[in-house]
Protein backbone atom coordinates (compact mmCIF):
# COMPACT_ATOMS: atom_id res chain seq x y z
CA UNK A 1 -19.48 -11.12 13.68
CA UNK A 2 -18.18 -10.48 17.26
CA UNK A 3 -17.35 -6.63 18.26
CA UNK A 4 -14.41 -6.93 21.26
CA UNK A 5 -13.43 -3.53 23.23
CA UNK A 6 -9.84 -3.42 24.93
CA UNK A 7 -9.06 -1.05 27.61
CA UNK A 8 -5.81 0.23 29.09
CA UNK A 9 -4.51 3.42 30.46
CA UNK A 10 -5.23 5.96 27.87
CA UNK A 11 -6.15 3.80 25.08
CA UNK A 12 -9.42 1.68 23.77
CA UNK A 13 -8.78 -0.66 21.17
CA UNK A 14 -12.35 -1.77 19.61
CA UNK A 15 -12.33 -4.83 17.00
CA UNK A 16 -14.40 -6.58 14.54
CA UNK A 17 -13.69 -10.08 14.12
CA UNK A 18 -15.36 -13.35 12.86
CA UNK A 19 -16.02 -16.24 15.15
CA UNK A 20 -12.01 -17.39 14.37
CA UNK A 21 -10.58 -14.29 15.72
CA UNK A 22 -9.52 -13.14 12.75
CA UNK A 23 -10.58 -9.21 12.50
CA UNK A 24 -12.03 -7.01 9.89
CA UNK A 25 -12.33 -3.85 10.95
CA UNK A 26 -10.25 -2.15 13.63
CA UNK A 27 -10.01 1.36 15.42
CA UNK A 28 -7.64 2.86 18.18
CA UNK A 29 -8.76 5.79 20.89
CA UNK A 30 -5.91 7.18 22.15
CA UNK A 31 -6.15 10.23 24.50
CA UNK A 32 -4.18 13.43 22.95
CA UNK A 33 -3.54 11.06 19.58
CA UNK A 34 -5.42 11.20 16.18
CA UNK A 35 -8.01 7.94 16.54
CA UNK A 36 -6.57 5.09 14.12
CA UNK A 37 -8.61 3.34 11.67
CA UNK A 38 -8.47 0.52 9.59
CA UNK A 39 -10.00 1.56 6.36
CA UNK A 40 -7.22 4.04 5.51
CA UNK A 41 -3.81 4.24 4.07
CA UNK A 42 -2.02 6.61 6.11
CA UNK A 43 -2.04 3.44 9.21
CA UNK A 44 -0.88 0.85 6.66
CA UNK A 45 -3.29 -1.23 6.85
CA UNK A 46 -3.93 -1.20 10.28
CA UNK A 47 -5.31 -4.85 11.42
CA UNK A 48 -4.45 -7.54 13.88
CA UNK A 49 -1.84 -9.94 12.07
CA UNK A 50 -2.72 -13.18 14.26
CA UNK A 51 -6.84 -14.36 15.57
CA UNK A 52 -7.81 -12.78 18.68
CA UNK A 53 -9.02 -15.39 21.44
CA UNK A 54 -12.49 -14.80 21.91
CA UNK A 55 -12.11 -15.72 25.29
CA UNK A 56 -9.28 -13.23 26.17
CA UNK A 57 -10.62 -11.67 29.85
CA UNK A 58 -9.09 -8.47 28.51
CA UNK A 59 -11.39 -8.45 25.79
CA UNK A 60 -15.15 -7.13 26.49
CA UNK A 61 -17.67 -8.04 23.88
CA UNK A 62 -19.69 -5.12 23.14
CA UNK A 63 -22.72 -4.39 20.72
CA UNK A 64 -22.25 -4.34 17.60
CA UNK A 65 -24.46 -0.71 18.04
CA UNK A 66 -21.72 0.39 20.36
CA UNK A 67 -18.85 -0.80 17.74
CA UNK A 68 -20.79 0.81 14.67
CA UNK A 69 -21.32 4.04 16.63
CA UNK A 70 -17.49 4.93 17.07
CA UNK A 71 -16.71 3.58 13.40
CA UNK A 72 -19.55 6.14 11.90
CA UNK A 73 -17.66 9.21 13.95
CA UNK A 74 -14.30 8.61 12.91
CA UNK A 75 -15.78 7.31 9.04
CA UNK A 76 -18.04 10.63 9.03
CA UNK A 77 -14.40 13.10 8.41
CA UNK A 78 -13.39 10.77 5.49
CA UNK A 79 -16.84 10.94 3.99
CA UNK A 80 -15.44 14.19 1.14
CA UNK A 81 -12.58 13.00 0.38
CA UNK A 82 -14.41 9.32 -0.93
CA UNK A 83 -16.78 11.51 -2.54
CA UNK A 84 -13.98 12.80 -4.57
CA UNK A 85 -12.03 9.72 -4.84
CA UNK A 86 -15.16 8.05 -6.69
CA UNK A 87 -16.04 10.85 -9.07
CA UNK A 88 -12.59 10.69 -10.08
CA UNK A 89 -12.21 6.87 -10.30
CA UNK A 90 -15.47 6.25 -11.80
CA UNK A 91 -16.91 2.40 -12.47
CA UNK A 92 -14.73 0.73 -15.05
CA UNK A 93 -11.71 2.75 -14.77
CA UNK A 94 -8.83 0.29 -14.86
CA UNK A 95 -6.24 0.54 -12.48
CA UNK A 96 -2.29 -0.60 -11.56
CA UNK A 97 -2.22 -0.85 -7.78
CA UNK A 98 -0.33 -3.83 -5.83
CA UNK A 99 -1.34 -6.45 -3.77
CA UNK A 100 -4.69 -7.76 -2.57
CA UNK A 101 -5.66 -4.54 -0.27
CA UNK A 102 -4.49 -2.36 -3.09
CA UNK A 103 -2.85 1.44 -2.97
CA UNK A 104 -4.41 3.20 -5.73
CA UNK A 105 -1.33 5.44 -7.43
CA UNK A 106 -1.44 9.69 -7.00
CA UNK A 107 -4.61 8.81 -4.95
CA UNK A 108 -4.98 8.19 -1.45
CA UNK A 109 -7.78 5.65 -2.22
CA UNK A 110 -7.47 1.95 -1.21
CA UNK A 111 -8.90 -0.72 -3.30
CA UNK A 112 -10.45 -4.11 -1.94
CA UNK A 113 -9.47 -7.59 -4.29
CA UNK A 114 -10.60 -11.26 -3.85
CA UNK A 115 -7.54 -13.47 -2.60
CA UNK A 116 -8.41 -16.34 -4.44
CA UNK A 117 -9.11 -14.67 -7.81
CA UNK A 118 -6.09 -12.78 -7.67
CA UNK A 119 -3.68 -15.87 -7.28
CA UNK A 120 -5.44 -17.33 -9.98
CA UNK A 121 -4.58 -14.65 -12.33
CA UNK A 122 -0.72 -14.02 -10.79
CA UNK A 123 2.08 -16.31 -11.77
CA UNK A 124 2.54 -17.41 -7.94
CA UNK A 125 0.09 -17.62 -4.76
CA UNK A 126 2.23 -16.23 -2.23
CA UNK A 127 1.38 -11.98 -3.26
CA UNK A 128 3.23 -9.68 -1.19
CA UNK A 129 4.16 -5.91 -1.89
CA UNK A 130 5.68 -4.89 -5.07
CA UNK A 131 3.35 -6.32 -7.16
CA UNK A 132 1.49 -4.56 -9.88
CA UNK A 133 -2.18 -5.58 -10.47
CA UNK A 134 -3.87 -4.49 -13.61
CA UNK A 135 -7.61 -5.04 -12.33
CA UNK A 136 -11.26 -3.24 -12.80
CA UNK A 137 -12.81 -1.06 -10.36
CA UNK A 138 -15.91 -2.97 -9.94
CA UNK A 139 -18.24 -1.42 -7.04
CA UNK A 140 -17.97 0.65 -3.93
CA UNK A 141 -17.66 -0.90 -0.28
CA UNK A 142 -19.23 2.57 1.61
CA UNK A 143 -18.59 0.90 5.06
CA UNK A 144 -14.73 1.05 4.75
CA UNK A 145 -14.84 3.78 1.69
CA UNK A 146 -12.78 1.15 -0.72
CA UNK A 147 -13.30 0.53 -4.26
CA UNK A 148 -13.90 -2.94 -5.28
CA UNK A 149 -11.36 -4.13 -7.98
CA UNK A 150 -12.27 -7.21 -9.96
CA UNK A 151 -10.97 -8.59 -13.57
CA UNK A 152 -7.42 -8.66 -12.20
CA UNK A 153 -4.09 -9.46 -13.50
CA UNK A 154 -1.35 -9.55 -11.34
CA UNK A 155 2.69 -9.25 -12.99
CA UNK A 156 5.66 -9.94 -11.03
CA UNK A 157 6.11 -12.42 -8.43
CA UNK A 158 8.30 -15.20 -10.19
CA UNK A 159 11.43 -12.90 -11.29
CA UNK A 160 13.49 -14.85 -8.83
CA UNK A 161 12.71 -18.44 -11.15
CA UNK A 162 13.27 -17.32 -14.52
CA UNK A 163 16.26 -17.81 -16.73
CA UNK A 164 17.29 -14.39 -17.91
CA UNK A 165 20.79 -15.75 -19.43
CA UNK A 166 19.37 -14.81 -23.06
CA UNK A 167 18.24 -11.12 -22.52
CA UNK A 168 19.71 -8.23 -22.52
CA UNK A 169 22.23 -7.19 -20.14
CA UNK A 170 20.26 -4.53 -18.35
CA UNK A 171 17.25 -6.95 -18.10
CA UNK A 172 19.47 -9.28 -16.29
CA UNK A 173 20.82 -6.97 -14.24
CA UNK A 174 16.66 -5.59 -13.45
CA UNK A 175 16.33 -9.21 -12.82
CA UNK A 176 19.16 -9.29 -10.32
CA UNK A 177 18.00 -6.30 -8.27
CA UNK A 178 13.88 -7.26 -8.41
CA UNK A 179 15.48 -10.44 -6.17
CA UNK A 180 17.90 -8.24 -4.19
CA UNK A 181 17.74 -4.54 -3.73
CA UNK A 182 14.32 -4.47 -4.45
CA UNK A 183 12.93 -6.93 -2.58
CA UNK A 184 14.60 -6.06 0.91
CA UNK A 185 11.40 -5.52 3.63
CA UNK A 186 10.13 -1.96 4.23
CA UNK A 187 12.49 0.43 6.15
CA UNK A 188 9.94 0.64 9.16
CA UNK A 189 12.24 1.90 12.23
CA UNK A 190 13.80 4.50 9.83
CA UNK A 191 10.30 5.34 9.10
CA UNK A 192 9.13 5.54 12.42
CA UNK A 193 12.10 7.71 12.86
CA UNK A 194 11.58 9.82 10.42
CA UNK A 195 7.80 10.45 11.44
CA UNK A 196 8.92 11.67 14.81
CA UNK A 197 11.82 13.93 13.98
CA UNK A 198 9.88 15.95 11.49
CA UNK A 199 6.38 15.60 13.24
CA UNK A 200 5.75 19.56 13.06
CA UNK A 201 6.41 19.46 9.00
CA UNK A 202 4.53 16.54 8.86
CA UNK A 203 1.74 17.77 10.59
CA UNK A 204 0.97 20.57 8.28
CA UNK A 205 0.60 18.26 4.96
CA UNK A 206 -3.21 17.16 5.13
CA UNK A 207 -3.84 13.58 3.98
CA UNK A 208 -0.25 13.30 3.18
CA UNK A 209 1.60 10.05 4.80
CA UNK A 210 5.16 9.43 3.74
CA UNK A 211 5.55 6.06 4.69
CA UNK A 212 2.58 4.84 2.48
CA UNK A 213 3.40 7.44 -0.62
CA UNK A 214 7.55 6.58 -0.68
CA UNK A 215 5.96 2.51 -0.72
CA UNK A 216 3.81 3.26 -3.49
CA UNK A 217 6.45 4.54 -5.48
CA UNK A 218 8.82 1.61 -4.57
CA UNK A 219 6.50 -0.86 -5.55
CA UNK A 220 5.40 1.10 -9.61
CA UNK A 221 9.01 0.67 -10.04
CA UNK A 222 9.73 -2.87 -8.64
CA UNK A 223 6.10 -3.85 -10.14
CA UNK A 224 7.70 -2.83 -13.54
CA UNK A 225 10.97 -3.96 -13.57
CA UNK A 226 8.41 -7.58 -13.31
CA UNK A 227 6.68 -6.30 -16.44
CA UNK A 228 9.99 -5.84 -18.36
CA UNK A 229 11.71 -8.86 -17.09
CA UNK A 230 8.51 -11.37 -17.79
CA UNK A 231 8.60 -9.77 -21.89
CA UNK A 232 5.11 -7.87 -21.08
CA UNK A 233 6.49 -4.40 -21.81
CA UNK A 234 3.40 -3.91 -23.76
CA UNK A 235 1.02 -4.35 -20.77
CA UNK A 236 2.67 -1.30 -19.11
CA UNK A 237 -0.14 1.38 -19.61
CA UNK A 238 0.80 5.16 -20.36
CA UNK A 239 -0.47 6.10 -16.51
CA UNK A 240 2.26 3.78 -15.76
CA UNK A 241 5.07 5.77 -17.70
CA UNK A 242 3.82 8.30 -16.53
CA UNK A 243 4.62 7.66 -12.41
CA UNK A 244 8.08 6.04 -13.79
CA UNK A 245 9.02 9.01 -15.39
CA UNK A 246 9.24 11.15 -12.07
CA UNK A 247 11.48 10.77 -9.32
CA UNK A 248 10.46 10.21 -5.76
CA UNK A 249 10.64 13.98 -4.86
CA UNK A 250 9.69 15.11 -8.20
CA UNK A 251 6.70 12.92 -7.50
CA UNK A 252 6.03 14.05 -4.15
CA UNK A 253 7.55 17.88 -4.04
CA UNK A 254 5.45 18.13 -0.87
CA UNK A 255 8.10 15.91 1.29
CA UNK A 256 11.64 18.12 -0.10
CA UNK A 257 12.28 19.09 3.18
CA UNK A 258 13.65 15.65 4.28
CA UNK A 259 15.71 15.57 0.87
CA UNK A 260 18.47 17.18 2.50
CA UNK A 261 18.62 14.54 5.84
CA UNK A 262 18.07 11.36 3.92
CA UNK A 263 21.36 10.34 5.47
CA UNK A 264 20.11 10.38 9.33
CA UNK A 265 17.79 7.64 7.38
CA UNK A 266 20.58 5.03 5.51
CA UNK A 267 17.73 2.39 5.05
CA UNK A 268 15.53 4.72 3.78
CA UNK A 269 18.25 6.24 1.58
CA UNK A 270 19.30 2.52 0.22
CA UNK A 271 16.12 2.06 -0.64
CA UNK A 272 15.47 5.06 -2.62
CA UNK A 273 19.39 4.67 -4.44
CA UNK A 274 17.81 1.53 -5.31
CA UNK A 275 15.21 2.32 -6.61
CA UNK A 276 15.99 5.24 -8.38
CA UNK A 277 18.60 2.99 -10.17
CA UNK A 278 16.14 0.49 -11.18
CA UNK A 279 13.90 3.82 -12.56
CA UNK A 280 17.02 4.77 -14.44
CA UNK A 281 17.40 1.23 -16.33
CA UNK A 282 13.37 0.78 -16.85
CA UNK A 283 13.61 4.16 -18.95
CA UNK A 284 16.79 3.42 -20.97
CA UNK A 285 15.29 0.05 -21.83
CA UNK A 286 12.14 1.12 -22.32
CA UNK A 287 13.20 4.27 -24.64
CA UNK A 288 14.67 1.30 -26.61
CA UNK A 289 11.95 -0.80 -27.13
């Protein structure tokens, strides 16, 4: 592995990345800013999306001492909070999360998958958010504080191919809005704006990120609708129900102080009509069958 430091003004960007570029393990040092890492949920996944050239002048290698150093002081706060996340998702408990780096439901826990094991089990390759994996917590990664997940099987994905002609009218219609309405790409600048215009409120919620908890409960309800619409109904576990049966806010009582300004957010807001319809439909159907 290669450990890169980047410099500018007020910040320090430090990287881990393999002799491709492609990096593993990131952090940012920002003077008067919380330090951003990686490993956690809160920065959604916070990595470099394209290789880094190795050969960038802006980029100093470092030790991998130096690298490991900052990691372990920023890793050392998180350190309680994995304690509790693994006594209460012990070995063998079997989860529904999405995607390959996996959000772990009511937790804020991340999960860690195998790309190629995953596809293997999911009806496409291409896995993207809004996906529900039914997989095995397996074994611990303590560098990064994620759970291993292995035995997976991943539903949704191929909605958009199947003939639904035959089903029942509110399946085709689930079917209709898993390719539209629930399929559009995360509401980021709404987000973003939404983060700054309530950053005292915000503030005062510890461990509590809306961006990645209003994602997670897009993608239980899109990740279902693929359940229903692909005739697994009876692979939807009673955790599952559970989260379905709870609106976002209902869910999430900590965040009712934007209820009343959703409109300032309209992509935000589309999102969550949406989804709250498809929530609506999943529990009528399901009630049914």
């Amino acid at each position: 592995m290669n450990y890169l430091l980047q410099q500018s003004d007020k910040q320090q960007w430090y990287f881990e990345v393999d002799d491709q570029g492609i990096a593993y393990r990131q952090m940012l040092l920002e003077e008067g800013k919380e330090s951003k890492i990686s490993n956690v949920k809160k920065h959604e996944f916070f990595l470099a999306e394209h290789e880094l050239h190795l050969d960038d002048p802006e980029l100093e290698k470092i030790p991998k001492e130096t690298f490991e150093a900052v990691w372990d002081e920023i890793i050392t706060k998180q350190q309680p909070r994995w304690l509790e996340n693994k006594k209460a998702l012990p070995l063998g408990e079997v989860l529904y999360p999405q995607g390959v780096i996996v959000s772990i439901p009511d937790t804020d826990a991340l999960g860690l998958a195998n790309y190629n094991e995953f596809a293997a089990h999911s009806q496409q390759r291409n896995l993207h958010k809004g996906l529900l994996v039914e997989a095995q917590i397996t074994g611990y990664d303590e560098v990064n504080c994620w759970f291993l997940l292995g035995q997976p099987q991943v539903w949704g994905g191929a909605v958009g191919d199947m003939d639904v002609s035959d089903k029942p009218e509110i399946v085709q219609e689930l079917a209709q809005m898993y390719k539209t309405q629930l399929s559009r790409s995360f509401p980021y600048w709404d987000s973003m704006r939404l983060n700054e215009d309530h950053a005292e409120a915000l503030a005062q919620l510890d461990g509590e990120y809306f961006s990645a908890d209003f994602s997670e409960y897009c993608a239980v309800i899109a990740g279902t609708v693929s359940y229903v619409v692909n005739d697994h109904t009876a692979g939807i576990s009673g955790r599952q129900l559970k989260l379905l049966n709870k609106s976002f806010f209902e869910r999430f009582p900590q965040y009712s102080f934007i209820e009343q300004s959703l409109n300032t957010y309209p992509s935000i807001l589309m999102d969550l009509e949406n989804h709250e319809r498809a929530r609506g439909l999943l529990l009528s159907f399901l009630q049914n069958h």
